[in-house]
PDB file of N, CA and C in Angstrom:
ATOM      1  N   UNK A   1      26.626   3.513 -20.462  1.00  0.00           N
ATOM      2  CA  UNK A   1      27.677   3.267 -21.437  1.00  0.00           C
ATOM      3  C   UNK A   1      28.523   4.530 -21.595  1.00  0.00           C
ATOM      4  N   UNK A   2      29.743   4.261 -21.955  1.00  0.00           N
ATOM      5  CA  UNK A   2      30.656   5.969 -21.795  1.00  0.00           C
ATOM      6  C   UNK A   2      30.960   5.826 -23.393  1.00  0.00           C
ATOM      7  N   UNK A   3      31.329   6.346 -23.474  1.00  0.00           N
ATOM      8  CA  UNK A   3      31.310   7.321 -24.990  1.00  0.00           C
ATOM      9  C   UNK A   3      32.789   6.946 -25.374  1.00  0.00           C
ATOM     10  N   UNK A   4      33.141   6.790 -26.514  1.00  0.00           N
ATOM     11  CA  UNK A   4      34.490   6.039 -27.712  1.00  0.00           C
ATOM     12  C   UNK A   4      35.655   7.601 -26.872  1.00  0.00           C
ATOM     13  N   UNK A   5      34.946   8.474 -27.301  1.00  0.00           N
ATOM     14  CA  UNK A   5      35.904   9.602 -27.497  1.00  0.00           C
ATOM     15  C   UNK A   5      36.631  10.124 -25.501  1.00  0.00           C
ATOM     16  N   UNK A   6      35.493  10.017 -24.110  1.00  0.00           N
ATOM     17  CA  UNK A   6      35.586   9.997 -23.061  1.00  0.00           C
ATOM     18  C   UNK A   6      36.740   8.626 -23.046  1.00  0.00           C
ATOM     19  N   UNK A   7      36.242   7.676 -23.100  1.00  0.00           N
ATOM     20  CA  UNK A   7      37.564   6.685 -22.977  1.00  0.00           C
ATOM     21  C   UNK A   7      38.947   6.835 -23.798  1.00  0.00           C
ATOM     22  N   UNK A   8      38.578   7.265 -24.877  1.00  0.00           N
ATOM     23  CA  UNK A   8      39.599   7.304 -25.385  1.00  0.00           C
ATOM     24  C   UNK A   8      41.050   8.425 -24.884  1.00  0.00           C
ATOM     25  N   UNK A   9      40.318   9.308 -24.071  1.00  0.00           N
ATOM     26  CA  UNK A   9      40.837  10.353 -23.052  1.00  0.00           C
ATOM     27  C   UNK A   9      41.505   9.555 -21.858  1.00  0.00           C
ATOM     28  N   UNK A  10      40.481   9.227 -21.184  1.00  0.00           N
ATOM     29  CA  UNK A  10      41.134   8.216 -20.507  1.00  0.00           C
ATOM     30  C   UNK A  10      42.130   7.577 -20.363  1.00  0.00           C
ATOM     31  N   UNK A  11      41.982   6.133 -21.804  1.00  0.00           N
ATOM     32  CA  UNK A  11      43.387   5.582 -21.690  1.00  0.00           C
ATOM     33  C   UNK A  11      44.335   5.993 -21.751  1.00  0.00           C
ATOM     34  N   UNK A  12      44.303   7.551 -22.385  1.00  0.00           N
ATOM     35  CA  UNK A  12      45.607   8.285 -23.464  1.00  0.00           C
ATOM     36  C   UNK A  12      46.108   8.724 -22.133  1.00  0.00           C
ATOM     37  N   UNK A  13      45.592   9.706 -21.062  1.00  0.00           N
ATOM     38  CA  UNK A  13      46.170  10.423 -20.141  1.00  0.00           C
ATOM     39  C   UNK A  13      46.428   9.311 -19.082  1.00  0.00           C
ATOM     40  N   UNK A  14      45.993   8.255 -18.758  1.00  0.00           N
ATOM     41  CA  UNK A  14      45.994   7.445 -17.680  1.00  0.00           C
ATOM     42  C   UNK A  14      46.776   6.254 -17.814  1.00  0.00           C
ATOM     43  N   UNK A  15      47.216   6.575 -19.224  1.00  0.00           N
ATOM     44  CA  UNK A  15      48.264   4.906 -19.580  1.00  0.00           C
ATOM     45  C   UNK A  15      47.725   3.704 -19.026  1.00  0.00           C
ATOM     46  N   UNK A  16      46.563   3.764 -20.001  1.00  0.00           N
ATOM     47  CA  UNK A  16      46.031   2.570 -19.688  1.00  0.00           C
ATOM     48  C   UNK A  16      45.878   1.148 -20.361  1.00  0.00           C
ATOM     49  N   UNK A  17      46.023  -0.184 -20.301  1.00  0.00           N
ATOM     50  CA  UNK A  17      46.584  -0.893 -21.251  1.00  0.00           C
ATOM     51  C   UNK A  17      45.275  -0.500 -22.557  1.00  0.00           C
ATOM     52  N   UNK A  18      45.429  -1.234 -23.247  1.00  0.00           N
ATOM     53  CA  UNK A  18      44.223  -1.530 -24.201  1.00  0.00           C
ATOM     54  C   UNK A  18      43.362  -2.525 -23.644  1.00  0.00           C
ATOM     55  N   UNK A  19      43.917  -3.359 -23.588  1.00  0.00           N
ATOM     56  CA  UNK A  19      43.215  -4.788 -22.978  1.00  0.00           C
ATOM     57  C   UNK A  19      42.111  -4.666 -21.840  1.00  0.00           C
ATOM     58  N   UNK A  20      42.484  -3.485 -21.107  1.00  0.00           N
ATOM     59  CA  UNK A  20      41.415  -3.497 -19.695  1.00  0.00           C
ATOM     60  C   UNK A  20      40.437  -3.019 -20.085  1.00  0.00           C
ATOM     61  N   UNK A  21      39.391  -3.618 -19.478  1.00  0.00           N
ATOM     62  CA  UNK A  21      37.784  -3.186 -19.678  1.00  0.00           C
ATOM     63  C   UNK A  21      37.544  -2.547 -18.310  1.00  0.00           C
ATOM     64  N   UNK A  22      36.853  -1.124 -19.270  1.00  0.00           N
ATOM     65  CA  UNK A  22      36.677  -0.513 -18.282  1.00  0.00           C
ATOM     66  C   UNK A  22      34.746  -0.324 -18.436  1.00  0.00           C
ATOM     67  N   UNK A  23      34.637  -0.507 -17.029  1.00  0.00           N
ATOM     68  CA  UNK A  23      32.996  -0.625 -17.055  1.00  0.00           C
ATOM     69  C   UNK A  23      32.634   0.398 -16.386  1.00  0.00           C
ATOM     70  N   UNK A  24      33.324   1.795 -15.820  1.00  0.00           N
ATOM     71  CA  UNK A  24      32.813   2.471 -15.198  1.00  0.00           C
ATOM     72  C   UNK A  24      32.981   2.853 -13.774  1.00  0.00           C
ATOM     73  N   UNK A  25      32.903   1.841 -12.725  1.00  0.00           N
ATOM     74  CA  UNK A  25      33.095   1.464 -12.067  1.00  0.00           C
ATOM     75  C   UNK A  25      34.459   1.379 -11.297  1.00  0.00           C
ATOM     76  N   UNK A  26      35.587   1.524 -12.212  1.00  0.00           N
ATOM     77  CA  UNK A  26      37.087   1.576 -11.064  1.00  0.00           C
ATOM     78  C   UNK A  26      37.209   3.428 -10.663  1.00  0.00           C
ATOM     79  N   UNK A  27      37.910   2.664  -9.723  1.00  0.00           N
ATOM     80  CA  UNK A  27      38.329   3.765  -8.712  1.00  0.00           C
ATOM     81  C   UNK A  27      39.310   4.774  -9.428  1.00  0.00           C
ATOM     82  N   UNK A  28      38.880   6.204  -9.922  1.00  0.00           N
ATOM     83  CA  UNK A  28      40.660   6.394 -10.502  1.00  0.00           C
ATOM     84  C   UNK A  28      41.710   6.459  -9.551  1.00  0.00           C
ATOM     85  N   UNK A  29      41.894   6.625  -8.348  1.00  0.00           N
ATOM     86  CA  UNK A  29      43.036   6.680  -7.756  1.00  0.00           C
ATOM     87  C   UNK A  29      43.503   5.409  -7.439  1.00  0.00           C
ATOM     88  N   UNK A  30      42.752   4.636  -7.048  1.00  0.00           N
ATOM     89  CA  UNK A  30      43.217   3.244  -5.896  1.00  0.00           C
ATOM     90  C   UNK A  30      43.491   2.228  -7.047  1.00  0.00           C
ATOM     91  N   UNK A  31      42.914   1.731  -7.987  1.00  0.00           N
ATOM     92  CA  UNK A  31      42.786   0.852  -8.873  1.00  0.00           C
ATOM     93  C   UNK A  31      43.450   1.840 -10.289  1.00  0.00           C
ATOM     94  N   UNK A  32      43.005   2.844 -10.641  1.00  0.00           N
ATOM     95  CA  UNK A  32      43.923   2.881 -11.842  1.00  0.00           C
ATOM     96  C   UNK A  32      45.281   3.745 -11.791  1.00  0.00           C
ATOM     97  N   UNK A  33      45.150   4.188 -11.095  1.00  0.00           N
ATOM     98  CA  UNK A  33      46.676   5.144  -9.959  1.00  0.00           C
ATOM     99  C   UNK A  33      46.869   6.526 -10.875  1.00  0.00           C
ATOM    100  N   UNK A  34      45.512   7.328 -10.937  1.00  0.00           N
ATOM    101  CA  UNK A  34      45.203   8.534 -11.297  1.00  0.00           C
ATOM    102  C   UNK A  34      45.772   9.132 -10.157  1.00  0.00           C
ATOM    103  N   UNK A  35      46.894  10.371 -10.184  1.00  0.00           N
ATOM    104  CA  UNK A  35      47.011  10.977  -8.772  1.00  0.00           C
ATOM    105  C   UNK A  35      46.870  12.291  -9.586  1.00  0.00           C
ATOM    106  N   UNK A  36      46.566  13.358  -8.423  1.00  0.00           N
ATOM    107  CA  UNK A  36      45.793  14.411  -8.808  1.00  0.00           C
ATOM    108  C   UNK A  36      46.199  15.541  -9.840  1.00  0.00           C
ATOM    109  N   UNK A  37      47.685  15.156  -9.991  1.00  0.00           N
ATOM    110  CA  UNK A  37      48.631  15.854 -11.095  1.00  0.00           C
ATOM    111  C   UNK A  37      47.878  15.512 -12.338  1.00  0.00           C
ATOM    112  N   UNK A  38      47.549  13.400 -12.631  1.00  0.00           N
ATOM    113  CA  UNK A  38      47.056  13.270 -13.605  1.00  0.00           C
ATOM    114  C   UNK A  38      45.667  13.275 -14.139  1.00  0.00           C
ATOM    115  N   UNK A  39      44.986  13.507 -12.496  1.00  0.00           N
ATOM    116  CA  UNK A  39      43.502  14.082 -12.987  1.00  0.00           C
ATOM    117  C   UNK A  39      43.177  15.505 -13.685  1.00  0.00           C
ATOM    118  N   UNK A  40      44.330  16.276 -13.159  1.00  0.00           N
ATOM    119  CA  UNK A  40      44.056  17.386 -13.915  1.00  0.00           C
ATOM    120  C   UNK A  40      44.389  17.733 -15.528  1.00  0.00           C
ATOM    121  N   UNK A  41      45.125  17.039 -15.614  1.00  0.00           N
ATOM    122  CA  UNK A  41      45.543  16.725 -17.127  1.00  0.00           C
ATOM    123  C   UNK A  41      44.099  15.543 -17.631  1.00  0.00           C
ATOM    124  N   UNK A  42      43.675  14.636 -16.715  1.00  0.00           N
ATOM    125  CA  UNK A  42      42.519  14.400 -17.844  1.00  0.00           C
ATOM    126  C   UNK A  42      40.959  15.308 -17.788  1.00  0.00           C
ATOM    127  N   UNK A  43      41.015  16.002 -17.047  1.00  0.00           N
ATOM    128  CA  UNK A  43      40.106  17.110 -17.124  1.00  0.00           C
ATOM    129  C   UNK A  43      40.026  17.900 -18.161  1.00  0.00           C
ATOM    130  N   UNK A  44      41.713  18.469 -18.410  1.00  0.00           N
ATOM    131  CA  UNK A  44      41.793  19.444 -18.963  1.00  0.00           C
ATOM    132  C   UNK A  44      41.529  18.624 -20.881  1.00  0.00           C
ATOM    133  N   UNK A  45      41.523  17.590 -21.050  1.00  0.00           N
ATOM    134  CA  UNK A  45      42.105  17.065 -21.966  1.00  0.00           C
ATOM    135  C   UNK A  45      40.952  16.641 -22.583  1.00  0.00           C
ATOM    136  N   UNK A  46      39.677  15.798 -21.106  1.00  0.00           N
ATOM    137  CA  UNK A  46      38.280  15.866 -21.650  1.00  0.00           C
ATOM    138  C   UNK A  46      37.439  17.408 -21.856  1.00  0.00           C
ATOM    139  N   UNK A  47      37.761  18.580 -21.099  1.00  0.00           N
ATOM    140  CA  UNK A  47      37.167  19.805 -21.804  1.00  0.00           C
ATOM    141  C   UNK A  47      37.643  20.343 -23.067  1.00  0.00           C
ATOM    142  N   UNK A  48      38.624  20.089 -23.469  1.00  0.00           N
ATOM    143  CA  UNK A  48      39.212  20.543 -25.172  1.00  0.00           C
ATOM    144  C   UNK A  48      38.439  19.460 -26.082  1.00  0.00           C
ATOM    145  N   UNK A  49      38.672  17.829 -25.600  1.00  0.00           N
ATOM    146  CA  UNK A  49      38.000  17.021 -26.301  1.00  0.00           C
ATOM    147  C   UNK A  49      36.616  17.127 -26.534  1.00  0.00           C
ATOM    148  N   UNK A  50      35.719  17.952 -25.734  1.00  0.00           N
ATOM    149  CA  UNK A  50      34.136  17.711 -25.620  1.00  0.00           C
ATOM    150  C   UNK A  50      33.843  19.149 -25.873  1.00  0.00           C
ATOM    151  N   UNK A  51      34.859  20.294 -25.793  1.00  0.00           N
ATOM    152  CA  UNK A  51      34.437  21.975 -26.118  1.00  0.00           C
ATOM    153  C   UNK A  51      33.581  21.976 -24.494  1.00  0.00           C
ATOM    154  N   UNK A  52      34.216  21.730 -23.045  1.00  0.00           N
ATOM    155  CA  UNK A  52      33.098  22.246 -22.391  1.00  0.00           C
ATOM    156  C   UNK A  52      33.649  22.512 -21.330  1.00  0.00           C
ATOM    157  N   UNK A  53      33.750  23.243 -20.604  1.00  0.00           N
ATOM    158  CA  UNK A  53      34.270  23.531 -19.096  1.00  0.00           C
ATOM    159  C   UNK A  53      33.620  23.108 -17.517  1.00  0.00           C
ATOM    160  N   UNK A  54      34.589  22.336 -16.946  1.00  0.00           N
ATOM    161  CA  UNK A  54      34.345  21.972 -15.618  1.00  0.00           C
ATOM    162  C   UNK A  54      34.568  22.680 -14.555  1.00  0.00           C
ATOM    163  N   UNK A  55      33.742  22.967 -13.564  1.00  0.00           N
ATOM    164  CA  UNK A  55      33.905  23.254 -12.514  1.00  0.00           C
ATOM    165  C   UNK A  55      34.865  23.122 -11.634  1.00  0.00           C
ATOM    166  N   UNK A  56      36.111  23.769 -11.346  1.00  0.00           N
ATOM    167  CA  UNK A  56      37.235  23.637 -10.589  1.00  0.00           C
ATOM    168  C   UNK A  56      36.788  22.460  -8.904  1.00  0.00           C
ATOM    169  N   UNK A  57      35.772  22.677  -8.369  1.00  0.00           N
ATOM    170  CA  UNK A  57      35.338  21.949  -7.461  1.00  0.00           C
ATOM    171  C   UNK A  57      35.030  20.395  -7.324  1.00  0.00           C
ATOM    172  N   UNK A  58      34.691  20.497  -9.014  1.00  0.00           N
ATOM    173  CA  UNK A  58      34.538  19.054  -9.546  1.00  0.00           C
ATOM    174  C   UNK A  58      35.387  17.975  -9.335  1.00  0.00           C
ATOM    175  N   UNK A  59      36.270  18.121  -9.557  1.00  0.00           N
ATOM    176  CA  UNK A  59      37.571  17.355  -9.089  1.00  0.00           C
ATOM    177  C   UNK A  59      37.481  16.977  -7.926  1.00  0.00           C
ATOM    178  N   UNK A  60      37.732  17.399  -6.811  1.00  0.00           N
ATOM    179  CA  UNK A  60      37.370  16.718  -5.406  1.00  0.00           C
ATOM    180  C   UNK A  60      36.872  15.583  -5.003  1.00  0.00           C
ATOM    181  N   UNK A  61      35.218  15.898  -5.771  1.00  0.00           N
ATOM    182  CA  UNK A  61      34.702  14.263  -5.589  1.00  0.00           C
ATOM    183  C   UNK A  61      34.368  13.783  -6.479  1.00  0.00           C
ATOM    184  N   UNK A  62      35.486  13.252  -7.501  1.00  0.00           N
ATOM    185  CA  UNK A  62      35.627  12.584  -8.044  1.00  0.00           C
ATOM    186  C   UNK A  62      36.237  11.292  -7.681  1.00  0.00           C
ATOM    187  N   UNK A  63      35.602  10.276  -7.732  1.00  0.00           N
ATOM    188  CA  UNK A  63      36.607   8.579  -7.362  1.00  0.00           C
ATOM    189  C   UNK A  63      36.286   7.940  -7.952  1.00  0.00           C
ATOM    190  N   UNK A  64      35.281   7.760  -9.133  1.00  0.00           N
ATOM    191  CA  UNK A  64      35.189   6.973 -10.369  1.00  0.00           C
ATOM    192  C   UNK A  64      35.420   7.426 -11.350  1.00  0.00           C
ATOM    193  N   UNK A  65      35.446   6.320 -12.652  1.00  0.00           N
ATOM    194  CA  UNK A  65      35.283   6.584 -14.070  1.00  0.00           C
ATOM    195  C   UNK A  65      33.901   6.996 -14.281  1.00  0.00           C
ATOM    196  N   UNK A  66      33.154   6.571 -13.592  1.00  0.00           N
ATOM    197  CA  UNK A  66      31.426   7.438 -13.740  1.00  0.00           C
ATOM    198  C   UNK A  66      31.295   8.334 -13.156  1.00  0.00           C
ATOM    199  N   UNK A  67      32.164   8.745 -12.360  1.00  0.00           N
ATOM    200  CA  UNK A  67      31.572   9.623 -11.662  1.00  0.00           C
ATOM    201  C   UNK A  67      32.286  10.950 -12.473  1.00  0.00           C
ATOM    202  N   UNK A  68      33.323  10.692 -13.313  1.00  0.00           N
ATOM    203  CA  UNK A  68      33.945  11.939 -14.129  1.00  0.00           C
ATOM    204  C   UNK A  68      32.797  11.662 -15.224  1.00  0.00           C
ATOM    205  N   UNK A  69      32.456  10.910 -15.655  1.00  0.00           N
ATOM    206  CA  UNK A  69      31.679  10.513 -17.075  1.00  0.00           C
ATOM    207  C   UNK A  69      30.430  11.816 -16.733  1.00  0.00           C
ATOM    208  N   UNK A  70      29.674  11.347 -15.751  1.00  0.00           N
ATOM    209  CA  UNK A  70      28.938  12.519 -15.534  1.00  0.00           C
ATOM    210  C   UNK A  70      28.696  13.645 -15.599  1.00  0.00           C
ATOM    211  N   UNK A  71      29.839  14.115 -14.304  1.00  0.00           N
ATOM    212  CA  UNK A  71      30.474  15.266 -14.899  1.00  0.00           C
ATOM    213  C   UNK A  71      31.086  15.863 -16.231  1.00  0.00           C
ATOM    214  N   UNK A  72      31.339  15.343 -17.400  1.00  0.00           N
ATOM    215  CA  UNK A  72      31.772  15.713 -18.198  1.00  0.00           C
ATOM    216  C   UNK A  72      29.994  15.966 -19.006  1.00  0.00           C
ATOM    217  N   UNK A  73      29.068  14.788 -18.785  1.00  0.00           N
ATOM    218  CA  UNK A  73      27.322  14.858 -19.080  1.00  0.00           C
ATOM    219  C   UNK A  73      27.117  16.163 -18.942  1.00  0.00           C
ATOM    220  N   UNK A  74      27.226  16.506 -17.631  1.00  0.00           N
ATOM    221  CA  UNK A  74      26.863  17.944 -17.179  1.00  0.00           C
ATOM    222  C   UNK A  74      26.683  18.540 -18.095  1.00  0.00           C
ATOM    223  N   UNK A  75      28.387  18.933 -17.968  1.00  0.00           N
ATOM    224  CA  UNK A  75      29.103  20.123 -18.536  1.00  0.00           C
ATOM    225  C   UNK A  75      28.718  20.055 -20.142  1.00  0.00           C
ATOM    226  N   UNK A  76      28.370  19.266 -20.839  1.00  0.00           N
ATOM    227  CA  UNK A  76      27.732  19.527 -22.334  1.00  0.00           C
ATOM    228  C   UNK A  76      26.675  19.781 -22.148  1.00  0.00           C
ATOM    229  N   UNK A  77      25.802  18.865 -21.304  1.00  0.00           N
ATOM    230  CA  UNK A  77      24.341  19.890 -20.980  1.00  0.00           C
ATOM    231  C   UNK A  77      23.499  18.746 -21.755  1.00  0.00           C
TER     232      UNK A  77
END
């Protein structure tokens, strides 16, 4: 399950409708059309939101909404 405040990052930086359910599972680039300008803005946007810093490398392989969810797990510890 992802967290009110992680999604709520999400939709805000990714213009995402309200209506879509997100289960985790979409692709950010192919399916929600995250391109890497706007991944870095939701990086930067989930480390102010959560107080925690990501790994510049992190980004790379990233291609899900779980798979950032994680990463953001990490990084609070």
């Amino acid at each position: 399950m992802l967290d009110a405040r992680f999604e709520a990052v999400v939709r805000s930086v990714a213009e995402l409708p309200d209506d879509l359910v997100i289960t985790g599972e979409e692709d950010l680039r192919t399916e929600l059309g995250v391109d890497s300008l706007r991944l870095m803005d939701l990086i930067v946007n989930l480390e102010e939101e959560f107080d925690i810093e990501m790994p510049d490398e992190a980004s790379a392989d990233l291609g899900t909404i779980q798979e950032l969810w994680l990463e953001v797990t990490r990084a609070v510890g």
